[in-house]
N, C-alpha and C. Protein backbone atom coordinates (compact mmCIF):
# COMPACT_ATOMS: atom_id res chain seq x y z
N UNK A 1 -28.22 -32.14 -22.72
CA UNK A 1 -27.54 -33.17 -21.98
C UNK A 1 -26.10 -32.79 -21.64
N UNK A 2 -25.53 -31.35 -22.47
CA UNK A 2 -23.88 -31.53 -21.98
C UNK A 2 -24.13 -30.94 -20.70
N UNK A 3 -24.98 -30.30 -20.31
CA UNK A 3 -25.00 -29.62 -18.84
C UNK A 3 -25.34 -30.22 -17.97
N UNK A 4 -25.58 -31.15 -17.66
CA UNK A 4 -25.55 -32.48 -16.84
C UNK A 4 -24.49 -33.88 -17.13
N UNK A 5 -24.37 -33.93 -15.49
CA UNK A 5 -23.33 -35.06 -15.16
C UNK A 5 -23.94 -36.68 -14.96
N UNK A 6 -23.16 -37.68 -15.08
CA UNK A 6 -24.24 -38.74 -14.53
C UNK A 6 -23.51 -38.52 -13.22
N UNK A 7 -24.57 -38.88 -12.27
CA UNK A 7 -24.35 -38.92 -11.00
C UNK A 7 -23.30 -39.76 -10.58
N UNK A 8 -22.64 -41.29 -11.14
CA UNK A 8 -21.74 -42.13 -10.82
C UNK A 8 -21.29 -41.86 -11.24
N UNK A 9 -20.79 -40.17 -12.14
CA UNK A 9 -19.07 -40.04 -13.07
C UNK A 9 -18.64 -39.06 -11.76
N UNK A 10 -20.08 -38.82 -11.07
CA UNK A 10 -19.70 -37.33 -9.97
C UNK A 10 -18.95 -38.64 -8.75
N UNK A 11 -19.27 -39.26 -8.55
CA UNK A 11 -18.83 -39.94 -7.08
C UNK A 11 -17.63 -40.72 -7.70
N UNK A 12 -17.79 -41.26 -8.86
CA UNK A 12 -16.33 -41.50 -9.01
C UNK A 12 -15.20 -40.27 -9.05
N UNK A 13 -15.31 -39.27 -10.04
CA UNK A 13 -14.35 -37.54 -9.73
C UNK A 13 -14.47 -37.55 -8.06
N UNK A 14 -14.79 -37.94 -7.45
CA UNK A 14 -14.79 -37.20 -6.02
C UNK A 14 -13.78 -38.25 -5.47
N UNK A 15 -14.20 -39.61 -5.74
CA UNK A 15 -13.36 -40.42 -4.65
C UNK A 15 -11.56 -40.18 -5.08
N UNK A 16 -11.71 -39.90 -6.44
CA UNK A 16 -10.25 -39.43 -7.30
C UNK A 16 -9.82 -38.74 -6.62
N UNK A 17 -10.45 -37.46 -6.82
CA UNK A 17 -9.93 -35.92 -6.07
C UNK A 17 -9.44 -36.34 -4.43
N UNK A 18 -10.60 -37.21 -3.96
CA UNK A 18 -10.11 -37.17 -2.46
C UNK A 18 -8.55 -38.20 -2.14
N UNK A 19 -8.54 -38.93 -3.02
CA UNK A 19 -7.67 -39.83 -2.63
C UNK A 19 -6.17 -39.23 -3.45
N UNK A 20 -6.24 -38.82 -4.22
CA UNK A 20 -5.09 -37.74 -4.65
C UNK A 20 -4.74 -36.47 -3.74
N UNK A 21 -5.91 -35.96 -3.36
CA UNK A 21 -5.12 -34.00 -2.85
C UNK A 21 -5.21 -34.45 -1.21
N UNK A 22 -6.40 -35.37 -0.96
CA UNK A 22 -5.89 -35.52 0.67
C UNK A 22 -4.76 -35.87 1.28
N UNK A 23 -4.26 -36.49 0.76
CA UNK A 23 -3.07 -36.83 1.67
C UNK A 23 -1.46 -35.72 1.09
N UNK A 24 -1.89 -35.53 0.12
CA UNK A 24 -1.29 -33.67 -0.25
C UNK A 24 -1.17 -32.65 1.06
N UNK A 25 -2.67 -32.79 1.12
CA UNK A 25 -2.91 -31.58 1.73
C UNK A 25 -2.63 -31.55 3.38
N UNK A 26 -2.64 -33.01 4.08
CA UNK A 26 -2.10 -33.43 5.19
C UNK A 26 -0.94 -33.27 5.27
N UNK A 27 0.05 -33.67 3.82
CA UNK A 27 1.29 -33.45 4.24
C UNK A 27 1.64 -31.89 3.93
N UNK A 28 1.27 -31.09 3.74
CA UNK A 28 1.33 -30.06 3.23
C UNK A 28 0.95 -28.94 4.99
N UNK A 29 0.11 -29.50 5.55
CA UNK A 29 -0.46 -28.95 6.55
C UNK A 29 0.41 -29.22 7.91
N UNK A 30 0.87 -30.66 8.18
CA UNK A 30 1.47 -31.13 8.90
C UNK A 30 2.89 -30.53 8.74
N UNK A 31 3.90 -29.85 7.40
CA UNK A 31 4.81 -29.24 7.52
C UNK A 31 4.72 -27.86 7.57
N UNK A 32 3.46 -27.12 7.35
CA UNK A 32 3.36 -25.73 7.77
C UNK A 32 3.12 -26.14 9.65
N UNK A 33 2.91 -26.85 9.98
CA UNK A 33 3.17 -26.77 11.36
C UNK A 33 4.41 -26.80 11.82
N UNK A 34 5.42 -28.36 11.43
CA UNK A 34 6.58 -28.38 11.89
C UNK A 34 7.58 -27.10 11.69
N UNK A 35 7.14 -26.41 10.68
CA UNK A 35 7.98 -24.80 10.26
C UNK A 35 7.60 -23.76 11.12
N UNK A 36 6.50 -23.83 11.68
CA UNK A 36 6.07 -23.07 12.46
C UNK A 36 6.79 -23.19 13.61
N UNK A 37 6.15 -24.51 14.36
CA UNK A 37 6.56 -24.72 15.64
C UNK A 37 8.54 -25.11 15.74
N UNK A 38 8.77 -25.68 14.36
CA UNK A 38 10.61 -25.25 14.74
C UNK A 38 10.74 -23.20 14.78
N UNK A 39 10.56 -22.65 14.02
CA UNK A 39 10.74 -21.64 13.97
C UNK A 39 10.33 -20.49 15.17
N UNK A 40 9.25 -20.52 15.54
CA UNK A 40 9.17 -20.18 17.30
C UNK A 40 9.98 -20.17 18.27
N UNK A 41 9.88 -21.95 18.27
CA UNK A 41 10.45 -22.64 19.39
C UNK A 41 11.92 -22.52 19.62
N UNK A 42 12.15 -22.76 18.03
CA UNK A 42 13.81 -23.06 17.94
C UNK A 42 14.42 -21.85 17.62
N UNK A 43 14.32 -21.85 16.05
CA UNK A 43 15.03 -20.87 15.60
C UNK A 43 15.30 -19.39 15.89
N UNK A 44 13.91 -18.80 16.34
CA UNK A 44 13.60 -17.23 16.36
C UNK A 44 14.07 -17.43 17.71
N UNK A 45 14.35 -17.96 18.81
CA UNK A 45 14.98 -17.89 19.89
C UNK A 45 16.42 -17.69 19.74
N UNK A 46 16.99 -18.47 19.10
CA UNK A 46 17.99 -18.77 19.61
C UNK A 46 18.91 -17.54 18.41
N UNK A 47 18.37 -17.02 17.98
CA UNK A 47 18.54 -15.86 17.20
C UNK A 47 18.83 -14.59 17.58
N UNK A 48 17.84 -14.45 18.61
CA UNK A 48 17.56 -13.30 19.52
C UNK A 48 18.98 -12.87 19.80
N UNK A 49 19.24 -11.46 19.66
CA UNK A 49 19.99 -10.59 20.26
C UNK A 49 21.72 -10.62 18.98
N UNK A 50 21.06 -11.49 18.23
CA UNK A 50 22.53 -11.48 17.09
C UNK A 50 22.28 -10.64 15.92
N UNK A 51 22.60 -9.95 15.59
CA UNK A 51 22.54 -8.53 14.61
C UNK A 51 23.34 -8.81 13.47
N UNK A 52 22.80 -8.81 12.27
CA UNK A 52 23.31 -8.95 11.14
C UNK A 52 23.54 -7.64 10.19
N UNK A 53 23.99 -6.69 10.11
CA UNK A 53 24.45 -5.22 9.20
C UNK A 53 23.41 -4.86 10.10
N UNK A 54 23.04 -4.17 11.31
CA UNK A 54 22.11 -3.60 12.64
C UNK A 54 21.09 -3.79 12.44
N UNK A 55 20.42 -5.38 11.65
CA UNK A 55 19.31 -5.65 11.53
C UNK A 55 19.24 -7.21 12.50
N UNK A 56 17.99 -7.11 13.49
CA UNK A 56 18.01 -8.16 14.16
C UNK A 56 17.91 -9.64 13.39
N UNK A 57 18.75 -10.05 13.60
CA UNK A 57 18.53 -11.68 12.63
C UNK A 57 17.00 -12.41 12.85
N UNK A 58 16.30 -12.49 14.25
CA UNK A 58 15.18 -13.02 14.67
C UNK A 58 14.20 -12.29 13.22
N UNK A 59 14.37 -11.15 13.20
CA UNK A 59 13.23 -10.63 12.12
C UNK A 59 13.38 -11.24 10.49
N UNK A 60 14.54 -11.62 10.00
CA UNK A 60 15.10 -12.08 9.00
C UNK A 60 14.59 -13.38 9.17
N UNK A 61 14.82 -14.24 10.00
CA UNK A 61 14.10 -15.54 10.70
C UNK A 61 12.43 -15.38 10.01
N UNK A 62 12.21 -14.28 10.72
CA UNK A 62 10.83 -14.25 11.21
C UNK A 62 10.59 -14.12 9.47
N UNK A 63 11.01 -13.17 8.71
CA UNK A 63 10.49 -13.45 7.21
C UNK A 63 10.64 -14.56 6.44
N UNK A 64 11.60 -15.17 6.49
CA UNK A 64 12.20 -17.00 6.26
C UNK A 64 10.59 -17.51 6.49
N UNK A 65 10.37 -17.53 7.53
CA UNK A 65 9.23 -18.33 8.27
C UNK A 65 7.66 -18.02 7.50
N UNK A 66 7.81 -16.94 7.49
CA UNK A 66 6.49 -16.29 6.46
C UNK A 66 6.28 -16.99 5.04
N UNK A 67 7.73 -16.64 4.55
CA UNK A 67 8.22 -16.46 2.82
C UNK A 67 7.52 -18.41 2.93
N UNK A 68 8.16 -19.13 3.59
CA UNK A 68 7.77 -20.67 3.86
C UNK A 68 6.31 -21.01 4.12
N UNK A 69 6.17 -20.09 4.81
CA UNK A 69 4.30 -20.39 5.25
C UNK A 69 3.36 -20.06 4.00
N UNK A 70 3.58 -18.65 3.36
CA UNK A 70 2.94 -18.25 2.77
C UNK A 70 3.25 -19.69 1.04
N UNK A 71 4.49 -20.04 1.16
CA UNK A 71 4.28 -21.31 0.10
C UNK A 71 3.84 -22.52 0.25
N UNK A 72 3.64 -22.85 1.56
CA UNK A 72 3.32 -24.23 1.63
C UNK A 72 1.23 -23.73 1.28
N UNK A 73 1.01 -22.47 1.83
CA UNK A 73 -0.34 -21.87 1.92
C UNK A 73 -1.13 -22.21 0.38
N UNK A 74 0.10 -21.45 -0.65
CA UNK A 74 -0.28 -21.51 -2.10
C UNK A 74 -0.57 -22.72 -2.30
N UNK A 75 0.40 -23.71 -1.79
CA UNK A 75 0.16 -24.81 -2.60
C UNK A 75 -1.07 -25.79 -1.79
N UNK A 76 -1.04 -25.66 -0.91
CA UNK A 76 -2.63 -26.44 -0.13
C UNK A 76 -3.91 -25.90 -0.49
N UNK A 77 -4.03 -24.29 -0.95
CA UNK A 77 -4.96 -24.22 -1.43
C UNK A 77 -5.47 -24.76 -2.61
N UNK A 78 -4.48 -25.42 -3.10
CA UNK A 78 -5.08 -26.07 -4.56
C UNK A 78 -5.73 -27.50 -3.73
N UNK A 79 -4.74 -28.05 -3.31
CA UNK A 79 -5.38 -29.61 -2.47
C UNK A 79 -6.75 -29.45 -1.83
N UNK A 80 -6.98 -27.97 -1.02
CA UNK A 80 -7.82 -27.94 -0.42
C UNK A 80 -9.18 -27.55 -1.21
N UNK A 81 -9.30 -27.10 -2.38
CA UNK A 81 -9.81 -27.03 -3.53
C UNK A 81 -10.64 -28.32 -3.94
N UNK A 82 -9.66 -29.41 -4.19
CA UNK A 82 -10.47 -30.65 -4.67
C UNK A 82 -10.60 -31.23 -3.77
N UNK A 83 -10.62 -31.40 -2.16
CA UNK A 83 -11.14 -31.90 -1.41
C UNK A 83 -12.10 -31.42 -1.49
N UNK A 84 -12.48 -30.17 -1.55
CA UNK A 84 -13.68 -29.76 -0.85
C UNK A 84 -14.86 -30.25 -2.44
N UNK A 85 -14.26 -30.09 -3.48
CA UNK A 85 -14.82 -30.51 -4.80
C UNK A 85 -15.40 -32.18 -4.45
N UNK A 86 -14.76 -33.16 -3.48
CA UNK A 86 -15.07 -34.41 -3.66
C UNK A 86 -15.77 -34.43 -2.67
N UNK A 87 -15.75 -33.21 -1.59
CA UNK A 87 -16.64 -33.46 -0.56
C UNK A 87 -18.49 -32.92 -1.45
N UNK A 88 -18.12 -32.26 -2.36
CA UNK A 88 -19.60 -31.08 -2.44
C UNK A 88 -19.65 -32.72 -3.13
N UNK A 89 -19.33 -33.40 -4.16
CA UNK A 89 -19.64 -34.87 -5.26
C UNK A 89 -20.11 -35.87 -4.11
N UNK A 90 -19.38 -36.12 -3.10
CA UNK A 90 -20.03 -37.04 -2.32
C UNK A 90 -21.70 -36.28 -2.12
N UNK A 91 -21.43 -35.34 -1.23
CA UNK A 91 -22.99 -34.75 -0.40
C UNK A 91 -23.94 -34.65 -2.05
N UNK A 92 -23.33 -34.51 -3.28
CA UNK A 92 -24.68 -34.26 -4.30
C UNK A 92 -25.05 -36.10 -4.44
N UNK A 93 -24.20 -36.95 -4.56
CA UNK A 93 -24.22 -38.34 -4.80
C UNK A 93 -24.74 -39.07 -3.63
N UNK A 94 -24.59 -39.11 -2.25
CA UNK A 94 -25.64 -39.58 -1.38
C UNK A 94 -27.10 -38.68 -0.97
N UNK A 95 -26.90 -37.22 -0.75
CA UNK A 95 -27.95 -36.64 -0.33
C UNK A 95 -28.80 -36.25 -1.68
N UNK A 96 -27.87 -35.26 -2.83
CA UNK A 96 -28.63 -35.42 -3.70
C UNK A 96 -30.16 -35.74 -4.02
N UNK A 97 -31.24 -34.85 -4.43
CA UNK A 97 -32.22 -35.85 -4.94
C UNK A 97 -32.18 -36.44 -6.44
N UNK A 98 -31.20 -36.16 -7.35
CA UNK A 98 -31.08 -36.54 -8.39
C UNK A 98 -30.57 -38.26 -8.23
N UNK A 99 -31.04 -39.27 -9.21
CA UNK A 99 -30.74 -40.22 -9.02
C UNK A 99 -29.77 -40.75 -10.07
N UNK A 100 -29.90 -40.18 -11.36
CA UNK A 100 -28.98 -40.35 -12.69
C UNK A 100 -28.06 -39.35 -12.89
N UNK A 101 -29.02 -38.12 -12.84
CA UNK A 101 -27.73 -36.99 -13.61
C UNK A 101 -27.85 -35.74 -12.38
N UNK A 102 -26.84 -34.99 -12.56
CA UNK A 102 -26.97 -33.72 -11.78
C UNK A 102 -26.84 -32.77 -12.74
N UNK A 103 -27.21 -31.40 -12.43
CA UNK A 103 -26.75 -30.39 -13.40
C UNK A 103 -25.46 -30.13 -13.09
N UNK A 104 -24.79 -29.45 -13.97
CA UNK A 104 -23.32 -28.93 -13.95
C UNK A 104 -23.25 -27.80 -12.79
N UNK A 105 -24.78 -27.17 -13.48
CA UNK A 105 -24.63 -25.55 -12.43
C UNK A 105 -24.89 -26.25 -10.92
N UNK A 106 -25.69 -27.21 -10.75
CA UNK A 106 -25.63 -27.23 -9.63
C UNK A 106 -24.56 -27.80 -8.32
N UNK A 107 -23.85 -29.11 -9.55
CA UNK A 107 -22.90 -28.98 -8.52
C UNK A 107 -21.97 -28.16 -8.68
N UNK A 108 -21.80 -27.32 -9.21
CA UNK A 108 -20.85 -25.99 -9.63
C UNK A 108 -20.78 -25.02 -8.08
N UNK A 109 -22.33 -24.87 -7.95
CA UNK A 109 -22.52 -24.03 -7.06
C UNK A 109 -22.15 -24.80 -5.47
N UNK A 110 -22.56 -26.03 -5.35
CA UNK A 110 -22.10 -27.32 -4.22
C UNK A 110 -20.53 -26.94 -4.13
N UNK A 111 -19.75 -27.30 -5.20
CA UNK A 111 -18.08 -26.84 -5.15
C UNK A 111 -17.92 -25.56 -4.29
N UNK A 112 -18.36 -24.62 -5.20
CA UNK A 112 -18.20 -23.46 -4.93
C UNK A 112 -18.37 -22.96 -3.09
N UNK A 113 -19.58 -23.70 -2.74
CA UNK A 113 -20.12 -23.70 -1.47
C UNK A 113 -18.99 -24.81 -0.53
N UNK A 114 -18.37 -25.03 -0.52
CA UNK A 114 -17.57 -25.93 0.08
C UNK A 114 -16.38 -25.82 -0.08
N UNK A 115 -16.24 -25.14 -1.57
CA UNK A 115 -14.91 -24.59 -1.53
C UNK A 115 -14.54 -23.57 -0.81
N UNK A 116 -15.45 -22.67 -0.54
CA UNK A 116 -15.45 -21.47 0.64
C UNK A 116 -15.65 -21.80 1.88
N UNK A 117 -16.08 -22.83 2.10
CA UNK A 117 -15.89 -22.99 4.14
C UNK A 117 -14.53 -23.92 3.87
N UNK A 118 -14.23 -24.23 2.91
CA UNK A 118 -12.77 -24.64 3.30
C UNK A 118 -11.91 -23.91 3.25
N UNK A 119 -11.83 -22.75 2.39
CA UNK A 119 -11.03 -21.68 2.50
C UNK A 119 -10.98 -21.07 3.87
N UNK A 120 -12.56 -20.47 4.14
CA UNK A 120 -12.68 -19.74 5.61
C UNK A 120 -11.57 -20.59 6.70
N UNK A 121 -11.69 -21.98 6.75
CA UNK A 121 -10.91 -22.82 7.92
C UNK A 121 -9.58 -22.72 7.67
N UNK A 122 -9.28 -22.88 6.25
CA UNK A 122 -7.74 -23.02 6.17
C UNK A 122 -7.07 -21.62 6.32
N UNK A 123 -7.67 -20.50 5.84
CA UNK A 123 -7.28 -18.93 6.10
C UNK A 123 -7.40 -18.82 7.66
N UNK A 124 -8.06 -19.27 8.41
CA UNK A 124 -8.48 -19.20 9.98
C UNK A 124 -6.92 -19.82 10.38
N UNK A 125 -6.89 -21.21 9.98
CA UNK A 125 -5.45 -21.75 10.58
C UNK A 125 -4.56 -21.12 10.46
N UNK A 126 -4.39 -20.62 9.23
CA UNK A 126 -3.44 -20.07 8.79
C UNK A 126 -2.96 -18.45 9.68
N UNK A 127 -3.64 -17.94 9.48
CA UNK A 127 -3.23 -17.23 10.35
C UNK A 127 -3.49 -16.99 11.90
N UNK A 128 -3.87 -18.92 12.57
CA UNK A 128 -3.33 -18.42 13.68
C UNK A 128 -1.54 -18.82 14.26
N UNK A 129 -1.33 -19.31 12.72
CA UNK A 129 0.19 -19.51 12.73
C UNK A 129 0.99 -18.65 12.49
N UNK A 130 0.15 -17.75 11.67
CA UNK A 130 1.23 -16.56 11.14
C UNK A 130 1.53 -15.34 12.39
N UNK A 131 0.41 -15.27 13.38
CA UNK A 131 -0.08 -14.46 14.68
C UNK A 131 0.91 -14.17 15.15
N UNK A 132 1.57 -14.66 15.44
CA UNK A 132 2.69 -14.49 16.46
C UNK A 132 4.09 -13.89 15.44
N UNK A 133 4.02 -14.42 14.51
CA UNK A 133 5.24 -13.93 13.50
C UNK A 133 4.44 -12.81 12.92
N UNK A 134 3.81 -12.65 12.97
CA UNK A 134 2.97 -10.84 12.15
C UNK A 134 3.56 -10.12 13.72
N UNK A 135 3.27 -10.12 15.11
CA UNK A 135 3.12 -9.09 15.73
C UNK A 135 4.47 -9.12 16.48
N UNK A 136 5.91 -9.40 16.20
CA UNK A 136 6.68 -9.30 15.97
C UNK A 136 7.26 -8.55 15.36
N UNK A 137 6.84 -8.70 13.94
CA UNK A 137 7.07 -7.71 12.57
C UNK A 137 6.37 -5.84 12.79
N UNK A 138 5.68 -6.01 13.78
CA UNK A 138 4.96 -4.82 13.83
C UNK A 138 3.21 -5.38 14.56
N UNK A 139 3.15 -4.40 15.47
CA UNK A 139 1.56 -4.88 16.24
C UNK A 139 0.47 -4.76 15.93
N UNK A 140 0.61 -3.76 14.77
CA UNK A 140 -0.91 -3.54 14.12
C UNK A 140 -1.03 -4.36 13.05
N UNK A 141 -0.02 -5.04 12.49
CA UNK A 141 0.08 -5.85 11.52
C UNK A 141 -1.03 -7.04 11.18
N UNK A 142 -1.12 -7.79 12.34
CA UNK A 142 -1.87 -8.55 12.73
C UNK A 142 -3.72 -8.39 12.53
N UNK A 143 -3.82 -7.38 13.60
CA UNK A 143 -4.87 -6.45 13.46
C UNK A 143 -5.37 -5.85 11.97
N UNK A 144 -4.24 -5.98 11.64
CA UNK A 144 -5.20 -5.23 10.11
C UNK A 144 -5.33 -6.42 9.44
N UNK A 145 -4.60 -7.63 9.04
CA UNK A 145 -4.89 -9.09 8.28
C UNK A 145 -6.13 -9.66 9.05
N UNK A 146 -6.39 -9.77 10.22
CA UNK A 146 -7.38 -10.40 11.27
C UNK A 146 -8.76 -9.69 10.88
N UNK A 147 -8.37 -8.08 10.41
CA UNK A 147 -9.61 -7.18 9.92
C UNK A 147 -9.93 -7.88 8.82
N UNK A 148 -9.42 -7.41 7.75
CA UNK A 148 -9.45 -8.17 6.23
C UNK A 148 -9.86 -9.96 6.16
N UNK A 149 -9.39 -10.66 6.96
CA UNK A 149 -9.81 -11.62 6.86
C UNK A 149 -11.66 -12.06 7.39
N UNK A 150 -11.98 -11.03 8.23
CA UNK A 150 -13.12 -11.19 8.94
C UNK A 150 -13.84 -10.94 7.87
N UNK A 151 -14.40 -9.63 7.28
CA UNK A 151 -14.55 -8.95 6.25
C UNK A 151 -14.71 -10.24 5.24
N UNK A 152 -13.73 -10.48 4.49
CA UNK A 152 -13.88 -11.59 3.20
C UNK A 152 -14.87 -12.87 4.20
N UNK A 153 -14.73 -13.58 5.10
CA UNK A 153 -15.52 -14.76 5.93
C UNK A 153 -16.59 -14.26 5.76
N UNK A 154 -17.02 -12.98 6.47
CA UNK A 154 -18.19 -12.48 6.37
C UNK A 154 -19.15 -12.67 5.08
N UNK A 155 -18.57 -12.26 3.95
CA UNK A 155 -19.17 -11.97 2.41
C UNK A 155 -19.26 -13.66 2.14
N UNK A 156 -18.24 -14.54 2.45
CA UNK A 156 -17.87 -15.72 1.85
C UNK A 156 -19.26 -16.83 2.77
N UNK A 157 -18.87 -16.63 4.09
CA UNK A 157 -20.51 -17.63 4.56
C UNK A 157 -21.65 -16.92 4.48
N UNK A 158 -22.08 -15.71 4.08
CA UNK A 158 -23.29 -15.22 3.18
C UNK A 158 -23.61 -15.86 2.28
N UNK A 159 -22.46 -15.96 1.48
CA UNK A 159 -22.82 -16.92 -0.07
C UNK A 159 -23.14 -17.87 0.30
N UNK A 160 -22.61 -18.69 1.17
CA UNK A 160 -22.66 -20.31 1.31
C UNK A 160 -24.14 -20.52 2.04
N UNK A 161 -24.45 -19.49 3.35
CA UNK A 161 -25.72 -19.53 2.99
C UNK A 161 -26.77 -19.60 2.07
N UNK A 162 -26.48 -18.37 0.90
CA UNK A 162 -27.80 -18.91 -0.05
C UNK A 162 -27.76 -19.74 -0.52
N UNK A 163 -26.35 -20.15 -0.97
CA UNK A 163 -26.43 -21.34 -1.72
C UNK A 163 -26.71 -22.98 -1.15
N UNK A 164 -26.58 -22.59 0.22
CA UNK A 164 -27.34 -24.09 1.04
C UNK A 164 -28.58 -23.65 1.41
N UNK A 165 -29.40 -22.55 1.62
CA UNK A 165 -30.08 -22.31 1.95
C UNK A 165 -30.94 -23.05 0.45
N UNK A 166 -31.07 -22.05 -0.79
CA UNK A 166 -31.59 -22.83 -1.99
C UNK A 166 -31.94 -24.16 -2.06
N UNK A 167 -30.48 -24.78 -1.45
CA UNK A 167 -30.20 -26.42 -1.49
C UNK A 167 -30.99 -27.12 -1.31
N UNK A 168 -31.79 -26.67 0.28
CA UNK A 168 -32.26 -27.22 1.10
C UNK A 168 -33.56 -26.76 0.59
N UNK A 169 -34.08 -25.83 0.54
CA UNK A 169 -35.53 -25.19 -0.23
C UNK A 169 -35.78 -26.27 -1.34
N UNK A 170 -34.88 -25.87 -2.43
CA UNK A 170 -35.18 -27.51 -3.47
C UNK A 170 -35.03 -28.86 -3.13
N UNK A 171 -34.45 -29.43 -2.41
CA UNK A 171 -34.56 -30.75 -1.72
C UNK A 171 -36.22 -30.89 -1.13
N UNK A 172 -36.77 -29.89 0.12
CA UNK A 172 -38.18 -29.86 0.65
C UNK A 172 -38.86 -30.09 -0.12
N UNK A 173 -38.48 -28.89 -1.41
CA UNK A 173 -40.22 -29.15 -2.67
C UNK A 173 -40.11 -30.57 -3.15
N UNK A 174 -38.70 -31.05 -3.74
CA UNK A 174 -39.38 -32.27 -3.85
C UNK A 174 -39.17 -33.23 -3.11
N UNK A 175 -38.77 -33.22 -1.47
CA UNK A 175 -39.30 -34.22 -0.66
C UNK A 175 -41.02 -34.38 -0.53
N UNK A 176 -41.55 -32.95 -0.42
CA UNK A 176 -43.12 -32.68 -0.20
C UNK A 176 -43.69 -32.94 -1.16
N UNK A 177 -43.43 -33.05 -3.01
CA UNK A 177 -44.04 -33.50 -3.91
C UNK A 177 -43.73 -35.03 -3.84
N UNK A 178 -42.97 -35.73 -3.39
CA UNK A 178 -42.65 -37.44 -2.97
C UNK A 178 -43.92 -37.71 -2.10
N UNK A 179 -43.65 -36.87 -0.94
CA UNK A 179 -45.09 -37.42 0.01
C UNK A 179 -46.59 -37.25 -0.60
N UNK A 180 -46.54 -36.04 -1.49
CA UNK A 180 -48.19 -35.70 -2.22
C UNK A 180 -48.20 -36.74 -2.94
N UNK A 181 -47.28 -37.54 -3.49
CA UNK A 181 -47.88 -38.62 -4.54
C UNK A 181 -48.25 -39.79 -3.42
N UNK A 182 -47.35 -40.09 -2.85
CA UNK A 182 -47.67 -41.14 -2.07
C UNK A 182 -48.65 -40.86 -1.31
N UNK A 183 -49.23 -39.79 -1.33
CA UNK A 183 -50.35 -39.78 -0.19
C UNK A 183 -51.58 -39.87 -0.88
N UNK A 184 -51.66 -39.44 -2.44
CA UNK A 184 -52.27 -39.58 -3.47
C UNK A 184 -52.54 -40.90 -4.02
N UNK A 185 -51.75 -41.80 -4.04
CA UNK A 185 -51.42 -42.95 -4.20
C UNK A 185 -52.35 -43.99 -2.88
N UNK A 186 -52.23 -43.63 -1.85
CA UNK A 186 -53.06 -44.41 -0.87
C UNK A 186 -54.46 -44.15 -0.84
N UNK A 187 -54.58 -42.51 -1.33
CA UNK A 187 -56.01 -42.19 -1.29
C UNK A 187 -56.79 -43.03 -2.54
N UNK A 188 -56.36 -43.30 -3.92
CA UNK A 188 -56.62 -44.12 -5.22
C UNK A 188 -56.92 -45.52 -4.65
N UNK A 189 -55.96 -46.22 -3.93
CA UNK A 189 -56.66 -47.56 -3.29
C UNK A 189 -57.48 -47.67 -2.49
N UNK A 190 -57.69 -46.80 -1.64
CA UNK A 190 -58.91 -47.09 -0.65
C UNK A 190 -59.88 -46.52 -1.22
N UNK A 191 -60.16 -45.96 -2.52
CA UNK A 191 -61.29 -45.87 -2.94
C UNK A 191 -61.64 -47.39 -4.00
């Protein structure tokens, strides 16, 4: 029994998680934008052409802007973590076929599976903010993070395949053992 959850401790942890890290993670997301889009717009412009010891200030800017992105990044990935944790607790608590308990491993693996397409999206955003401040810094720069990132997506919705793929395989068997009884069940009365 310790390796199983009751199913109403899972939807209650989820509505927690969501109502704590979401609005974290909005505000967290909504100021990696405003840093972005001041820093473009504003700052790295108006920078241009002022030299600090014969180093262009815009590039000093341009690391400011990173050093900022790359922290607001750290810290949303935790928010974005237990969202995706209250999203896998919701989908095991309505879709679920368990009606009392779930296993641990399984919603372990649900997390896990949701915690990675949320990563894939938020690494996707993320650097299409960083895009323009990487190829600045250097042009291949870009190109080689855009490589590396494809690469890890790649390996990361593989997993999430099997592991929804499984999902869905065990949900069928026992949707199709639900219908064999009931069909079993009608055949007993009409005899």
């Amino acid at each position: 029994m310790k390796d199983e959850n009751r199913i109403e401790e899972v939807y209650l942890d989820a509505a927690k998680k969501l109502r704590t890290s979401l609005p974290k993670f909005i505000v967290f997301i909504s100021s990696a934008i405003l840093i972005w889009l001041f820093g473009t717009i504003v700052f790295i412009p108006l920078t241009a052409g002022i030299k600090i010891y014969e180093v262009e200030s815009s590039r000093i800017i341009n690391l400011i802007l990173i050093l900022a992105l790359i922290l607001l990044i750290i810290l949303s990935f935790n928010e974005i973590r237990n969202v995706s944790d209250a999203c896998a607790g919701f989908v095991a608590y309505y879709i679920g076929s368990e009606r009392e308990k779930i296993s641990k491993q399984r919603l372990l693996r649900l997390q896990r599976s949701f915690s990675n397409l949320a990563n894939i999206l938020l690494v996707s955003f993320f650097f299409l903010l960083f895009k323009p401040l990487l190829d600045q810094i250097h042009s291949a720069l870009a190109g080689i993070v855009l490589i590396v990132i494809i690469i890890w997506a790649i390996v990361a919705l593989v997993s999430v395949a099997m592991v929804l793929g499984s999902e869905i395989e065990e949900a069928a068997i026992r949707f199709s053992k639900i219908l064999e009884e009931r069909m079993k069940k009608k055949t007993r009365k009409k005899r």
